[in-house]
C-alpha atoms as a PDB file:
ATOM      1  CA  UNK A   1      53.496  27.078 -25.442  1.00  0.00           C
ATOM      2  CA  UNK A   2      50.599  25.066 -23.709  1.00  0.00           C
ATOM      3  CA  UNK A   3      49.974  21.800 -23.849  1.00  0.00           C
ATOM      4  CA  UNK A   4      47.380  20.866 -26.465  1.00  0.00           C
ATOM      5  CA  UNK A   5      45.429  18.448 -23.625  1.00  0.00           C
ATOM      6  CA  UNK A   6      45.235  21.396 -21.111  1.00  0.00           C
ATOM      7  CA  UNK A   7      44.232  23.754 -24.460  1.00  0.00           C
ATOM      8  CA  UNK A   8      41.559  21.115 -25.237  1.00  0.00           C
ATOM      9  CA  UNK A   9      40.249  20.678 -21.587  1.00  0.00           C
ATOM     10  CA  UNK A  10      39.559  24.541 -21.038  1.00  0.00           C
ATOM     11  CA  UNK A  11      37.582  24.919 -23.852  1.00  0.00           C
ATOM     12  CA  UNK A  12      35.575  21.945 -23.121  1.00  0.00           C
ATOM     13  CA  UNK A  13      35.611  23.792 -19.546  1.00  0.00           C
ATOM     14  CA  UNK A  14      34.440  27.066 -21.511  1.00  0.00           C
ATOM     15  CA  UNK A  15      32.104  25.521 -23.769  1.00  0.00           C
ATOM     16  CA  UNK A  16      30.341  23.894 -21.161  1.00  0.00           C
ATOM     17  CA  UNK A  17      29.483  26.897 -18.749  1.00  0.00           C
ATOM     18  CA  UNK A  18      28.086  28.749 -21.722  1.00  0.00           C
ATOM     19  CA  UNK A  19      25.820  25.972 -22.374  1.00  0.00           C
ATOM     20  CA  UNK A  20      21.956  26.457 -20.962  1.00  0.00           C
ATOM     21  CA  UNK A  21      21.772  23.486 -18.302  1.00  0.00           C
ATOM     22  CA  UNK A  22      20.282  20.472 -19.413  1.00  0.00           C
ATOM     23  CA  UNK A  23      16.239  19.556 -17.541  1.00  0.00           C
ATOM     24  CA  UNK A  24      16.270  15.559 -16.789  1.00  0.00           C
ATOM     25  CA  UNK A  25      12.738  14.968 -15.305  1.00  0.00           C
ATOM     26  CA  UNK A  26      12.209  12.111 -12.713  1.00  0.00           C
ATOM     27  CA  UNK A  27       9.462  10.622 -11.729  1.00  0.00           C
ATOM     28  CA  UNK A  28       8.493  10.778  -8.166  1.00  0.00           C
ATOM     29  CA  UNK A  29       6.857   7.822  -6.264  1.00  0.00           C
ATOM     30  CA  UNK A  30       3.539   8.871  -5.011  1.00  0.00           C
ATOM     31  CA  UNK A  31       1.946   7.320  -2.197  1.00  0.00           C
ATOM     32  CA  UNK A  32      -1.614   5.926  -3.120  1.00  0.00           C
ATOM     33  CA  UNK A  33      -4.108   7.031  -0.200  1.00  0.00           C
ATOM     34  CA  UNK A  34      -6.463   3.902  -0.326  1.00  0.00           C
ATOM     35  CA  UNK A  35     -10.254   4.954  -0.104  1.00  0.00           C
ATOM     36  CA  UNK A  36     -11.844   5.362   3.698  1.00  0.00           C
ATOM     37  CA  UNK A  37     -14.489   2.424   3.253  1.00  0.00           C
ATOM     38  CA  UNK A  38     -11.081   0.106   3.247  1.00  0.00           C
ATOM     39  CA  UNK A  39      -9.428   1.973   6.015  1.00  0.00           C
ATOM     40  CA  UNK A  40     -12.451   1.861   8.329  1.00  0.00           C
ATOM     41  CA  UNK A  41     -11.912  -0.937  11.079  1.00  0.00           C
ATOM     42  CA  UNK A  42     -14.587  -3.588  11.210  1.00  0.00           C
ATOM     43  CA  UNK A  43     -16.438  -4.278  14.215  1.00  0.00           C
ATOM     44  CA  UNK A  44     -15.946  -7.751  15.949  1.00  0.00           C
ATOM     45  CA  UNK A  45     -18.721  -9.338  16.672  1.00  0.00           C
ATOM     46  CA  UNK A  46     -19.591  -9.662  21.011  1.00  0.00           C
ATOM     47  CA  UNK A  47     -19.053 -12.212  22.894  1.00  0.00           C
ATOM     48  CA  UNK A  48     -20.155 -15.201  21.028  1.00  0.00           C
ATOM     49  CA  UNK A  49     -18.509 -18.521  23.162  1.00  0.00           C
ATOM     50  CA  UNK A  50     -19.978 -19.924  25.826  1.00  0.00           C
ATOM     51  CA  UNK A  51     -19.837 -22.872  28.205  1.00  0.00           C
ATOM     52  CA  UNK A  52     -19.824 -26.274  27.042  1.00  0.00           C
ATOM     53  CA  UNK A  53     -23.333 -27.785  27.088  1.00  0.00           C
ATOM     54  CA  UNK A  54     -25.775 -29.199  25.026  1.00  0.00           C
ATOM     55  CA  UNK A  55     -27.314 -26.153  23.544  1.00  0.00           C
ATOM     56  CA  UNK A  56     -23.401 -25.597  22.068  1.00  0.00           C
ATOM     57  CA  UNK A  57     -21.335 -27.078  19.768  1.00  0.00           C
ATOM     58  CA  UNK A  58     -18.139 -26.242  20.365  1.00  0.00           C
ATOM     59  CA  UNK A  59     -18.847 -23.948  22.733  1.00  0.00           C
ATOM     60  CA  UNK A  60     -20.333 -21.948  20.171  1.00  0.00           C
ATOM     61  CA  UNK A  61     -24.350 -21.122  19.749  1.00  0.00           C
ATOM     62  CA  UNK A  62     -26.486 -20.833  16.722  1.00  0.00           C
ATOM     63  CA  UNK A  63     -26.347 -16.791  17.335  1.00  0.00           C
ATOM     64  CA  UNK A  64     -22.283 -16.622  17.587  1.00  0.00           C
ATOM     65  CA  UNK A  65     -21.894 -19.187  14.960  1.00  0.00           C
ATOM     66  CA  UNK A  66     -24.101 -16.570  12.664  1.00  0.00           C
ATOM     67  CA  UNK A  67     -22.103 -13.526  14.127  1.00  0.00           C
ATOM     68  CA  UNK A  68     -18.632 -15.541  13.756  1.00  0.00           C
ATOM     69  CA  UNK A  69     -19.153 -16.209  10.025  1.00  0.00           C
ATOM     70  CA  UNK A  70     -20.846 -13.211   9.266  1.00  0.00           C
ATOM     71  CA  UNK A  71     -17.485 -11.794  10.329  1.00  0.00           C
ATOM     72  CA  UNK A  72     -15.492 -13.637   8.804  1.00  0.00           C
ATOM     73  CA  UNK A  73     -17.503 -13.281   5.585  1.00  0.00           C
ATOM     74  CA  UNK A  74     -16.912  -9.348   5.964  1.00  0.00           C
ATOM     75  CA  UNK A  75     -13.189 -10.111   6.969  1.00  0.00           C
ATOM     76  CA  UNK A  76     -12.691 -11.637   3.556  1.00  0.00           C
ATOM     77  CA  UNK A  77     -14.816  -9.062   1.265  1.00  0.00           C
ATOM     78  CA  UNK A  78     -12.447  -6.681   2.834  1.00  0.00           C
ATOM     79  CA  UNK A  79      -9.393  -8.703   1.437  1.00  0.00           C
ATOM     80  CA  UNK A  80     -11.183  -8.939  -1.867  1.00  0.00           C
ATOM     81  CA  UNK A  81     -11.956  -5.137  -1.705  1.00  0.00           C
ATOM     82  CA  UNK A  82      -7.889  -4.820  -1.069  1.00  0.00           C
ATOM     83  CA  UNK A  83      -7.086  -6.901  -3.965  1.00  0.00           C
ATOM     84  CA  UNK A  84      -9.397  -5.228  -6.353  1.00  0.00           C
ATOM     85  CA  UNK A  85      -8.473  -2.042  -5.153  1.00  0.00           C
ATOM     86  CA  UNK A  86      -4.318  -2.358  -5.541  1.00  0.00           C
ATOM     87  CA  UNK A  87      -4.396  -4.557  -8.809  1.00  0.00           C
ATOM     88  CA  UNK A  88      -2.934  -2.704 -11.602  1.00  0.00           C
END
């Protein structure tokens, strides 16, 4: 005579292979792709120091000082832009 455990375990054995499999979905991370006008590179602005003189404050003119924060401006509407962009 068997023993009622092993009995019990090969019907749970047998009962189990006849059952259809069980679907668990998962959800799969997804990369984001970010839109082009945030992945296009900004252009620097040119030379804009120059020697020390009187026309310059810190060796900066009144043309690079425009082209320096006029960069920088852009710099930071592209953070913003970011920001907006990966906010939830």
């Amino acid at each position: 005579m068997a023993h009622p455990s092993l009995t019990i375990g090969a019907v749970l054995l047998l009962s189990a292979c006849a059952s259809d499999p069980v679907r668990v979905e998962v959800p799969v991370y997804q990369r984001a792709v970010p839109p082009a006008e945030l992945v296009a590179p900004l252009q620097p602005p040119g030379p804009v120091f120059t020697a020390p003189g009187a026309s310059s404050l810190a060796c900066v003119d009144a043309s690079g000082k425009d082209a320096l924060v006029d960069y920088i401006t852009a710099l930071r509407q592209r953070v913003a832009a970011w920001e907006a962009w990966s906010a939830p």
